[in-house]
PDB file of N, CA and C in Angstrom:
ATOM      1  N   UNK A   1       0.080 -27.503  19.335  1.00  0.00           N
ATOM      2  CA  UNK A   1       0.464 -26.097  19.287  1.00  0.00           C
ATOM      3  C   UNK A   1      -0.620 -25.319  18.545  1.00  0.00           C
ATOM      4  N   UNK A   2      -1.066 -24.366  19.217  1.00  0.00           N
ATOM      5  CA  UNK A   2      -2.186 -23.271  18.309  1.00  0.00           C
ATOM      6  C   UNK A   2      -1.986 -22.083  18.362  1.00  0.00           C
ATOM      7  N   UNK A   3      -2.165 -21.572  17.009  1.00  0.00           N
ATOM      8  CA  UNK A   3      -1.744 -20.544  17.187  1.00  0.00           C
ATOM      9  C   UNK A   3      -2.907 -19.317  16.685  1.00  0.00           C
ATOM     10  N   UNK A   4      -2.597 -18.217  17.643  1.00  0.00           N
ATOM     11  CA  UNK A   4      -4.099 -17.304  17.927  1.00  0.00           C
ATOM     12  C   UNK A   4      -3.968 -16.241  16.779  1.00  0.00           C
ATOM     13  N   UNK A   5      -5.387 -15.824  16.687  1.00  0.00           N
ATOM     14  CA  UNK A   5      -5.549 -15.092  15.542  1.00  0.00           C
ATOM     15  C   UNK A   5      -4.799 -13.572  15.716  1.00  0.00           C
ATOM     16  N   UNK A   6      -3.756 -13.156  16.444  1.00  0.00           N
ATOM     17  CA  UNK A   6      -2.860 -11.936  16.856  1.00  0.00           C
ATOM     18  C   UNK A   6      -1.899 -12.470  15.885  1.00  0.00           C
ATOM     19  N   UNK A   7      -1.540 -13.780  16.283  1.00  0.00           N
ATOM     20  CA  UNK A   7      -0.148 -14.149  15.519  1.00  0.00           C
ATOM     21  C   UNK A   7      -0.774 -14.158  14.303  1.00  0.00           C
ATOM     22  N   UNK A   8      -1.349 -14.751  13.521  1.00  0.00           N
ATOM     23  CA  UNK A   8      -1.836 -14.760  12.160  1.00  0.00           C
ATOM     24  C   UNK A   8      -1.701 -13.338  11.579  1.00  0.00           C
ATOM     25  N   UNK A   9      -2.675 -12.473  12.496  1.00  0.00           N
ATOM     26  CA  UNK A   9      -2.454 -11.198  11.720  1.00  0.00           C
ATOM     27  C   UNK A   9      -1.000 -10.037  11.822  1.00  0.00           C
ATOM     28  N   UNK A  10      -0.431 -10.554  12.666  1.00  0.00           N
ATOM     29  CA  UNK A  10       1.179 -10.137  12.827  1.00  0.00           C
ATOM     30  C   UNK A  10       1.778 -10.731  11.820  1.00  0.00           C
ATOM     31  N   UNK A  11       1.321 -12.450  11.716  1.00  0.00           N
ATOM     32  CA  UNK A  11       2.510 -12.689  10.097  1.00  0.00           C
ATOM     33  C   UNK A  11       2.239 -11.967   9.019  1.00  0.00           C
ATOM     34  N   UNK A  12       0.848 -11.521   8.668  1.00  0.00           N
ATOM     35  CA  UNK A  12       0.304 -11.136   7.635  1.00  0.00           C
ATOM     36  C   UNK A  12       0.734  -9.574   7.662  1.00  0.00           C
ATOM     37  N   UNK A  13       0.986  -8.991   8.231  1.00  0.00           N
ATOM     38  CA  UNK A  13       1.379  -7.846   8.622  1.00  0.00           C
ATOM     39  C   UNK A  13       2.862  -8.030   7.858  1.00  0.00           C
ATOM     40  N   UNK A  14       3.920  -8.252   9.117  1.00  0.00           N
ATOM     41  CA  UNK A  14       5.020  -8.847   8.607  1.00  0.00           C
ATOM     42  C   UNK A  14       5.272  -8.869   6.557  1.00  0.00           C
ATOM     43  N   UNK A  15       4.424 -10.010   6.578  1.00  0.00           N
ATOM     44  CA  UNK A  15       4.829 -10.693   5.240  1.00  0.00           C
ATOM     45  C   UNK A  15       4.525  -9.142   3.988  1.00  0.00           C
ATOM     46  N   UNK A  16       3.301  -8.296   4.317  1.00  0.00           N
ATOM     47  CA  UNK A  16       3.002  -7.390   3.768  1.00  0.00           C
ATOM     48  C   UNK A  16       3.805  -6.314   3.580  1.00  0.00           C
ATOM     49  N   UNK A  17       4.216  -6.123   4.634  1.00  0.00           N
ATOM     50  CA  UNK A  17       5.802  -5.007   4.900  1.00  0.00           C
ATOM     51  C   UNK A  17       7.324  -5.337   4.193  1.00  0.00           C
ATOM     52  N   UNK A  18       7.378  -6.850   3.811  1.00  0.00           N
ATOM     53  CA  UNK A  18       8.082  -7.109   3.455  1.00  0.00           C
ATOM     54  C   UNK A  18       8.369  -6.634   1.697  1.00  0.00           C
ATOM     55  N   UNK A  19       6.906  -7.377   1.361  1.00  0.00           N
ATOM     56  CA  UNK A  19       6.480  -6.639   0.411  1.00  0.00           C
ATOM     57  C   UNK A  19       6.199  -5.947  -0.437  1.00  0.00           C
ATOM     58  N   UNK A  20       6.381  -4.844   0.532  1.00  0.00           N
ATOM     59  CA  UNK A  20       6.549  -2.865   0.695  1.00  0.00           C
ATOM     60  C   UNK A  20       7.652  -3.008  -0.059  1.00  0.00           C
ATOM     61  N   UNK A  21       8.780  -3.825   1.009  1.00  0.00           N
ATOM     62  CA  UNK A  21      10.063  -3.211   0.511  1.00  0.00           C
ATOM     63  C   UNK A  21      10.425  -3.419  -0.881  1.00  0.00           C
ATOM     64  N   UNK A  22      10.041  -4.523  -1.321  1.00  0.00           N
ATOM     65  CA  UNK A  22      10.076  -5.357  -2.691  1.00  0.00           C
ATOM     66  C   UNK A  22       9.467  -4.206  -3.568  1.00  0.00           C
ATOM     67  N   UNK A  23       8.468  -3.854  -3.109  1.00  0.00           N
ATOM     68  CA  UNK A  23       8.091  -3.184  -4.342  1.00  0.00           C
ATOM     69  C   UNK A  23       8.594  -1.454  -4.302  1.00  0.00           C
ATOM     70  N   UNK A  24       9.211  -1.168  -3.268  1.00  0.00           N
ATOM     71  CA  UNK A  24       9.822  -0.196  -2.676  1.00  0.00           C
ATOM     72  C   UNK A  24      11.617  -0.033  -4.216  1.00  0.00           C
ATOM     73  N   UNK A  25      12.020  -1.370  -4.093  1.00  0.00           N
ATOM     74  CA  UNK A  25      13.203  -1.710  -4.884  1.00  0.00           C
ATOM     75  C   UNK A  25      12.690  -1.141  -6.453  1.00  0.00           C
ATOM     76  N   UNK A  26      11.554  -1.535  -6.851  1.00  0.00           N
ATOM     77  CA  UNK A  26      10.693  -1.517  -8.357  1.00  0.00           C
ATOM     78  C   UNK A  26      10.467   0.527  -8.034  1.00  0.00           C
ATOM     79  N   UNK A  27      10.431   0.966  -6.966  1.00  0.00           N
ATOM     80  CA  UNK A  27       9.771   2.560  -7.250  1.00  0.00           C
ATOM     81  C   UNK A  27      11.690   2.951  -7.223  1.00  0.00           C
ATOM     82  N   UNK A  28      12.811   2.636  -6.917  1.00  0.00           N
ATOM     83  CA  UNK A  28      14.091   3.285  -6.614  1.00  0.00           C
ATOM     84  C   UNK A  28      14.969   2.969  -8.103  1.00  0.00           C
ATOM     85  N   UNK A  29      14.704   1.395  -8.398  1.00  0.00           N
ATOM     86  CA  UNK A  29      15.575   1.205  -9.963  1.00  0.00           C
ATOM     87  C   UNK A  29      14.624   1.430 -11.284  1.00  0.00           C
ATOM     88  N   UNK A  30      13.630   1.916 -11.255  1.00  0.00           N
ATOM     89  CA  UNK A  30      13.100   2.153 -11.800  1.00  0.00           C
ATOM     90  C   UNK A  30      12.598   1.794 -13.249  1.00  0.00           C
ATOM     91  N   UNK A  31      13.337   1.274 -14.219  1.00  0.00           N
ATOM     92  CA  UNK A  31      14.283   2.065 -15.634  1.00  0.00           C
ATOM     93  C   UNK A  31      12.987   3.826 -15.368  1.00  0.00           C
ATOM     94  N   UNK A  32      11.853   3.401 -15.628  1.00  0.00           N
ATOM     95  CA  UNK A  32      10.973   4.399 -16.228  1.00  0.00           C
ATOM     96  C   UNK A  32      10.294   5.070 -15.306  1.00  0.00           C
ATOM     97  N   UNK A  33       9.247   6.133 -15.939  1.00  0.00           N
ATOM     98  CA  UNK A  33       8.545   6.326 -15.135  1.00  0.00           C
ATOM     99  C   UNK A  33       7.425   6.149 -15.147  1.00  0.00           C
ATOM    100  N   UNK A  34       7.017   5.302 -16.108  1.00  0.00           N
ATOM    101  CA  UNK A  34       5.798   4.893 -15.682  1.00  0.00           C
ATOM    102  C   UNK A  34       5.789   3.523 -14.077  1.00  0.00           C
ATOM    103  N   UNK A  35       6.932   2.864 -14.639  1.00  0.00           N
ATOM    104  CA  UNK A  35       7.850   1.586 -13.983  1.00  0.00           C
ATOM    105  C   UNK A  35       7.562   2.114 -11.692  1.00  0.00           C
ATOM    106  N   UNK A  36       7.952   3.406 -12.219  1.00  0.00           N
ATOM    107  CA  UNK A  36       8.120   4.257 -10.711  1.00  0.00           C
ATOM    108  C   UNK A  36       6.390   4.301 -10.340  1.00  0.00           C
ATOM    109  N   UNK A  37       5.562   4.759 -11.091  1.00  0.00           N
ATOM    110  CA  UNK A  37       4.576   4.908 -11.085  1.00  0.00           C
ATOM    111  C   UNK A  37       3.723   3.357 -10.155  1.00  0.00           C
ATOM    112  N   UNK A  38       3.893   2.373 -10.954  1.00  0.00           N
ATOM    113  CA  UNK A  38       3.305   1.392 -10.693  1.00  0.00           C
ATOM    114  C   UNK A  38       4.113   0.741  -9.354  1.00  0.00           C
ATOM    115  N   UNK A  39       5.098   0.998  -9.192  1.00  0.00           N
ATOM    116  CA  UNK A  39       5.759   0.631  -8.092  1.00  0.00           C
ATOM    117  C   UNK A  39       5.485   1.291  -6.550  1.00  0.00           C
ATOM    118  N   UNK A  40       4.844   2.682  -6.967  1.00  0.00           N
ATOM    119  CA  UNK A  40       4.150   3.443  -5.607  1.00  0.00           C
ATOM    120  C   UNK A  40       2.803   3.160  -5.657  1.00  0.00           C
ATOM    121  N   UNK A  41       1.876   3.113  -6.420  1.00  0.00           N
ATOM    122  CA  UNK A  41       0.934   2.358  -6.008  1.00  0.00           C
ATOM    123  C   UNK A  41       0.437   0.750  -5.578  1.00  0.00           C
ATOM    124  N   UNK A  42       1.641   0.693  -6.237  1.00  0.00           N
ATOM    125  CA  UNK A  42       1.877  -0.924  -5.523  1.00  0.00           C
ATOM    126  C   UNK A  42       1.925  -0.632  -3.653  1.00  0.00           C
ATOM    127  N   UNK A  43       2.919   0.554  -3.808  1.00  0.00           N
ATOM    128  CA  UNK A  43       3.290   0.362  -2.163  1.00  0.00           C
ATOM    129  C   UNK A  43       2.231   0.851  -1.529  1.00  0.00           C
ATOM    130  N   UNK A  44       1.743   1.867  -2.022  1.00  0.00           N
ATOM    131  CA  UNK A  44       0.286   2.355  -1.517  1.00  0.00           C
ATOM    132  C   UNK A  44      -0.851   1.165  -1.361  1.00  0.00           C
ATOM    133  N   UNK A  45      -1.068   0.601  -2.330  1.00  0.00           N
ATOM    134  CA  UNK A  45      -2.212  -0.708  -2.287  1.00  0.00           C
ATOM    135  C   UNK A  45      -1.647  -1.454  -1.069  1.00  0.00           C
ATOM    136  N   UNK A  46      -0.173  -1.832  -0.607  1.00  0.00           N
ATOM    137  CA  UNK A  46       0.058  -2.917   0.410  1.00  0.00           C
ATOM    138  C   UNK A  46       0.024  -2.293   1.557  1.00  0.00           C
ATOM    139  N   UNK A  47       0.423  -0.834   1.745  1.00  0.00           N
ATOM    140  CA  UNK A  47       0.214  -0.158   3.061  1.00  0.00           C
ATOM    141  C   UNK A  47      -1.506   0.279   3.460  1.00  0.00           C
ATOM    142  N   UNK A  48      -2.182   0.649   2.352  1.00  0.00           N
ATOM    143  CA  UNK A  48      -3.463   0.099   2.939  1.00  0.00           C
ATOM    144  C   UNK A  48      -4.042  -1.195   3.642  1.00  0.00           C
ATOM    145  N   UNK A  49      -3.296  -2.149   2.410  1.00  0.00           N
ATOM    146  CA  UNK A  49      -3.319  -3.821   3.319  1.00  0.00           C
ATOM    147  C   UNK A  49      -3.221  -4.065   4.832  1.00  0.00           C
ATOM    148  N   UNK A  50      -2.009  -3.361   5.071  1.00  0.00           N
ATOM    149  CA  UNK A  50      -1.399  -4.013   6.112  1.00  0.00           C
ATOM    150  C   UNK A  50      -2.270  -2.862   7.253  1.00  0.00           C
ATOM    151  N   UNK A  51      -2.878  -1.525   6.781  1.00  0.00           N
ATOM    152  CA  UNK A  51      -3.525  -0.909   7.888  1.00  0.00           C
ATOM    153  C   UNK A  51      -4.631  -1.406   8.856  1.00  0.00           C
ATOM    154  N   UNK A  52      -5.603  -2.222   7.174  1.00  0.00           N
ATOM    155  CA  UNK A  52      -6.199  -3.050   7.415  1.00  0.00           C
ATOM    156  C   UNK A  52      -6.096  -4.331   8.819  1.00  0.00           C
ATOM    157  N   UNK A  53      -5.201  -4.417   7.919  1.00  0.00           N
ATOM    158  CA  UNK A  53      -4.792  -6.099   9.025  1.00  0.00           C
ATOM    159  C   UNK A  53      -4.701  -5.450  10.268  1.00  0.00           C
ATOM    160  N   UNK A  54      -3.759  -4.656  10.522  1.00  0.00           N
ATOM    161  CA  UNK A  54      -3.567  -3.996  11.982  1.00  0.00           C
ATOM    162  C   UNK A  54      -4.760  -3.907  12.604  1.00  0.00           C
ATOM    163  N   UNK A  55      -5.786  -3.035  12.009  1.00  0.00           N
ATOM    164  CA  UNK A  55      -7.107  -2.458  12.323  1.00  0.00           C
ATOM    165  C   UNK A  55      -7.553  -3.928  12.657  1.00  0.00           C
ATOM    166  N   UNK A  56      -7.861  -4.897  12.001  1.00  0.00           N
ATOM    167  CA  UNK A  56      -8.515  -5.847  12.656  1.00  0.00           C
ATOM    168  C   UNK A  56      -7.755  -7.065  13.766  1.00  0.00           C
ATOM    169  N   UNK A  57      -6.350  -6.624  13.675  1.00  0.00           N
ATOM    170  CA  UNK A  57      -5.377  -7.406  14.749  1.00  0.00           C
ATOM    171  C   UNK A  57      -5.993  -6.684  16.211  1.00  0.00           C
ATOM    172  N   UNK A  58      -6.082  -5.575  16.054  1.00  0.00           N
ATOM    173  CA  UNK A  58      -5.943  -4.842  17.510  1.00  0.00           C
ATOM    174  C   UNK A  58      -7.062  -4.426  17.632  1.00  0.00           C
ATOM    175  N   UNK A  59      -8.501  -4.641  16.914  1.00  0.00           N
ATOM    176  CA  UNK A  59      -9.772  -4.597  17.128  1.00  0.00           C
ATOM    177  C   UNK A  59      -9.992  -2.761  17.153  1.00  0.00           C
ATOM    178  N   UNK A  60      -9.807  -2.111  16.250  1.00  0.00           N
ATOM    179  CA  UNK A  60      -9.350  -0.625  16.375  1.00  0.00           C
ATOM    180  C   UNK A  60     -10.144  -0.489  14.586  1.00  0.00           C
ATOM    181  N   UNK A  61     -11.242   0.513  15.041  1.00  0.00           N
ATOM    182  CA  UNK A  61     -11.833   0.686  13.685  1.00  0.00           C
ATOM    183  C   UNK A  61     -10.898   2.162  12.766  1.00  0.00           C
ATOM    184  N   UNK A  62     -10.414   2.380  13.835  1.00  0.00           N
ATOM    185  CA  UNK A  62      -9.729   3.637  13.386  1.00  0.00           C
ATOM    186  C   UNK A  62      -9.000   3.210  12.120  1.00  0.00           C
ATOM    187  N   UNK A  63      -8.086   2.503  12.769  1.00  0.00           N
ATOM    188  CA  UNK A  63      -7.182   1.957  11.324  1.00  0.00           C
ATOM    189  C   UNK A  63      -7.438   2.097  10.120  1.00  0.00           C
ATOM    190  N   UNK A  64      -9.037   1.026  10.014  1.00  0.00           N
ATOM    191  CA  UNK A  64      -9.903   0.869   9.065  1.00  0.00           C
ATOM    192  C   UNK A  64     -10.387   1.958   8.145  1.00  0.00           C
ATOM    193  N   UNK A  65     -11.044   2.680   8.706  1.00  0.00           N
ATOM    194  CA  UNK A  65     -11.494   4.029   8.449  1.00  0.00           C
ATOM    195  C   UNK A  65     -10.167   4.983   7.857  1.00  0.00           C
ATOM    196  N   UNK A  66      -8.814   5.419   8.509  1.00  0.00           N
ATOM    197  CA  UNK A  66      -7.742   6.177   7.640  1.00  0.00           C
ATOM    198  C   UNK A  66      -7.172   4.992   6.641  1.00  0.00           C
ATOM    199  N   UNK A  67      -7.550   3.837   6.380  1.00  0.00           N
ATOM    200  CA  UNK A  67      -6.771   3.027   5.190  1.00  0.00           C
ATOM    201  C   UNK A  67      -7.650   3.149   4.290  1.00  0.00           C
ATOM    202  N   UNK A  68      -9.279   3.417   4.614  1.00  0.00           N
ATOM    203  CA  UNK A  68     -10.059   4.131   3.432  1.00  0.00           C
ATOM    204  C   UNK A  68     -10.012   5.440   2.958  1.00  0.00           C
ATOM    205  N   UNK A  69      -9.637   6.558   3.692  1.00  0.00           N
ATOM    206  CA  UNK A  69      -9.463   7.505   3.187  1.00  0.00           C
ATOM    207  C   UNK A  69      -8.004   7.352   2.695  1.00  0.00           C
ATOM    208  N   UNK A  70      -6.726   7.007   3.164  1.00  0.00           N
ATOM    209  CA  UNK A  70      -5.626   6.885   2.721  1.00  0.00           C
ATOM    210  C   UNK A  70      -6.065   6.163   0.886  1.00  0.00           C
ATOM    211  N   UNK A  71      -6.740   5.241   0.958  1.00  0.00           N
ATOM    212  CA  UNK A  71      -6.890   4.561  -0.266  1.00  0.00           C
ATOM    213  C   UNK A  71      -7.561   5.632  -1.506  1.00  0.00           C
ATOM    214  N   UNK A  72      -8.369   6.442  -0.747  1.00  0.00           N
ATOM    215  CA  UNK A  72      -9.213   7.049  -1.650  1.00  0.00           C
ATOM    216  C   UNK A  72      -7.989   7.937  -1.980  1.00  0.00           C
ATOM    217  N   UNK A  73      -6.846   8.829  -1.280  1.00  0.00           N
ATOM    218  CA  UNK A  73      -6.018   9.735  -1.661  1.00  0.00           C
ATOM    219  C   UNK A  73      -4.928   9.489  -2.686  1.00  0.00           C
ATOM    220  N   UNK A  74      -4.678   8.325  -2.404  1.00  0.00           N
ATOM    221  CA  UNK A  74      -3.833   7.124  -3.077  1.00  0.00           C
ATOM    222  C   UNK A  74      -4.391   7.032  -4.659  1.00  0.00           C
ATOM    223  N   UNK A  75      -5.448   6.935  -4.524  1.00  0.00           N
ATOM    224  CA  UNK A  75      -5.839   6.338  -6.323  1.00  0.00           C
ATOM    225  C   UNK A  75      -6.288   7.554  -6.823  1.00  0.00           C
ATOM    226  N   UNK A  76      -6.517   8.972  -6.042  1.00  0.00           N
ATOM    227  CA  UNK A  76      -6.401  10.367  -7.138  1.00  0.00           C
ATOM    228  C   UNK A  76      -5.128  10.886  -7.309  1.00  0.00           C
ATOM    229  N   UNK A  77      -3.916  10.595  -6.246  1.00  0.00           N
ATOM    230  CA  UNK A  77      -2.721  10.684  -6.950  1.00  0.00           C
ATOM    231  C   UNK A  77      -2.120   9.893  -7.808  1.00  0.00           C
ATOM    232  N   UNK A  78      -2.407   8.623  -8.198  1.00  0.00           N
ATOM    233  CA  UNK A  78      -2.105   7.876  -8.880  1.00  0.00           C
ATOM    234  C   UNK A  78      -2.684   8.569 -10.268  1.00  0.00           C
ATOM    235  N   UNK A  79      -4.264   9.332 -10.357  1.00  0.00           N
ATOM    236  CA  UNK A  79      -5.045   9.356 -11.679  1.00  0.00           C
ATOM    237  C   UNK A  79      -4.049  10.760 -11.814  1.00  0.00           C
ATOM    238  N   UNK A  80      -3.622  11.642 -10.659  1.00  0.00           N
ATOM    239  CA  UNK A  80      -2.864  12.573 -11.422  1.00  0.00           C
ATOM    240  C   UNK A  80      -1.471  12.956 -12.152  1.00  0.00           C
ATOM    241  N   UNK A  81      -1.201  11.998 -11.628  1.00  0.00           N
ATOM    242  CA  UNK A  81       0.538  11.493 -12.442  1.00  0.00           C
ATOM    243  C   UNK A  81       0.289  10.570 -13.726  1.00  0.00           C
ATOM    244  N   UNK A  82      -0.597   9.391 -13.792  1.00  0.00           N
ATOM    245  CA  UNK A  82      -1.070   8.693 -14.742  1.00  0.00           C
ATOM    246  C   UNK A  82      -0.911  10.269 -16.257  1.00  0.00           C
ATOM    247  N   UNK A  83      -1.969  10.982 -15.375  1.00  0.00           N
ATOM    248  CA  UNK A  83      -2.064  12.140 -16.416  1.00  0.00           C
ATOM    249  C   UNK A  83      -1.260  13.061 -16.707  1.00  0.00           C
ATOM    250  N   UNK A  84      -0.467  13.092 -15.698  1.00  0.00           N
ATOM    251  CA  UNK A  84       0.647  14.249 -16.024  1.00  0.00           C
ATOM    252  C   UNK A  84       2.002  13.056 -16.679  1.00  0.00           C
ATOM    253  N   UNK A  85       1.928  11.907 -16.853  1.00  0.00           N
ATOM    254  CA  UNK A  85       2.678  11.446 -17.795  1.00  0.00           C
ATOM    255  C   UNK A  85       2.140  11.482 -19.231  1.00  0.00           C
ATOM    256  N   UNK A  86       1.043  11.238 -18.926  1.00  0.00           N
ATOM    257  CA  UNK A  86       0.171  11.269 -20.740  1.00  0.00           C
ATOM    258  C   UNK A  86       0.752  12.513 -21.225  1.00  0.00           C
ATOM    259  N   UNK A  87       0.663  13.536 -20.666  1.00  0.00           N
ATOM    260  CA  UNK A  87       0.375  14.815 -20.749  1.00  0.00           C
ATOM    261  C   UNK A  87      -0.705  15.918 -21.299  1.00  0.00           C
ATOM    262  N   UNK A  88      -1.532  15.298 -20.107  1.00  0.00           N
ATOM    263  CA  UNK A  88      -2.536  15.490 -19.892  1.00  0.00           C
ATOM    264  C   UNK A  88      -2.965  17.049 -18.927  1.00  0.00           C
ATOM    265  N   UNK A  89      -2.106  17.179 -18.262  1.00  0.00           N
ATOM    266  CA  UNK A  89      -1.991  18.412 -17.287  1.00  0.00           C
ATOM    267  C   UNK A  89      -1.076  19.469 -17.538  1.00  0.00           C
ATOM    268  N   UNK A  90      -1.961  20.815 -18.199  1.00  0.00           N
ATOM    269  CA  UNK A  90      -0.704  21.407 -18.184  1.00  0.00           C
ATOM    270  C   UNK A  90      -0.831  22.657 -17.270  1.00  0.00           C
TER     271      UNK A  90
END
């Protein structure tokens, strides 16, 4: 039995989404907010993952290319909440 590199990147997909949700649970019970904080960039870091994977499942550079800009948007909202918890922004 062999199995082709579609299925590989479908489990990996899969397993990544799953993931999501897990860390989806960590951004909803929160206690805190920093707790919320780290729990959406968590989900952000795995939904870039999995854009990735797609992008190279289906041979599509596109993917690739919006999971880098998605990533880049991702880690200046992250630096601006980081700061507006410090209180840093007023």
């Amino acid at each position: 039995m062999s199995i082709t590199f579609s299925t590989v990147f479908m489990i990996a997909a899969v397993l990544l989404m799953s993931f999501t949700l897990l860390a989806l649970i960590r951004v909803f019970l929160g206690p805190t907010a920093p707790d919320r904080v780290v729990g959406v960039d968590t989900v952000n870091t795995l939904v870039v993952a999995s854009m990735i994977v797609l992008g190279a499942a289906y041979n599509r550079a596109i993917y690739i290319e919006i999971a880098i800009i998605y990533a880049l948007l991702s880690f200046i909202g992250t630096i601006f909440i980081a700061r507006y918890i410090k209180g840093g922004l007023r």
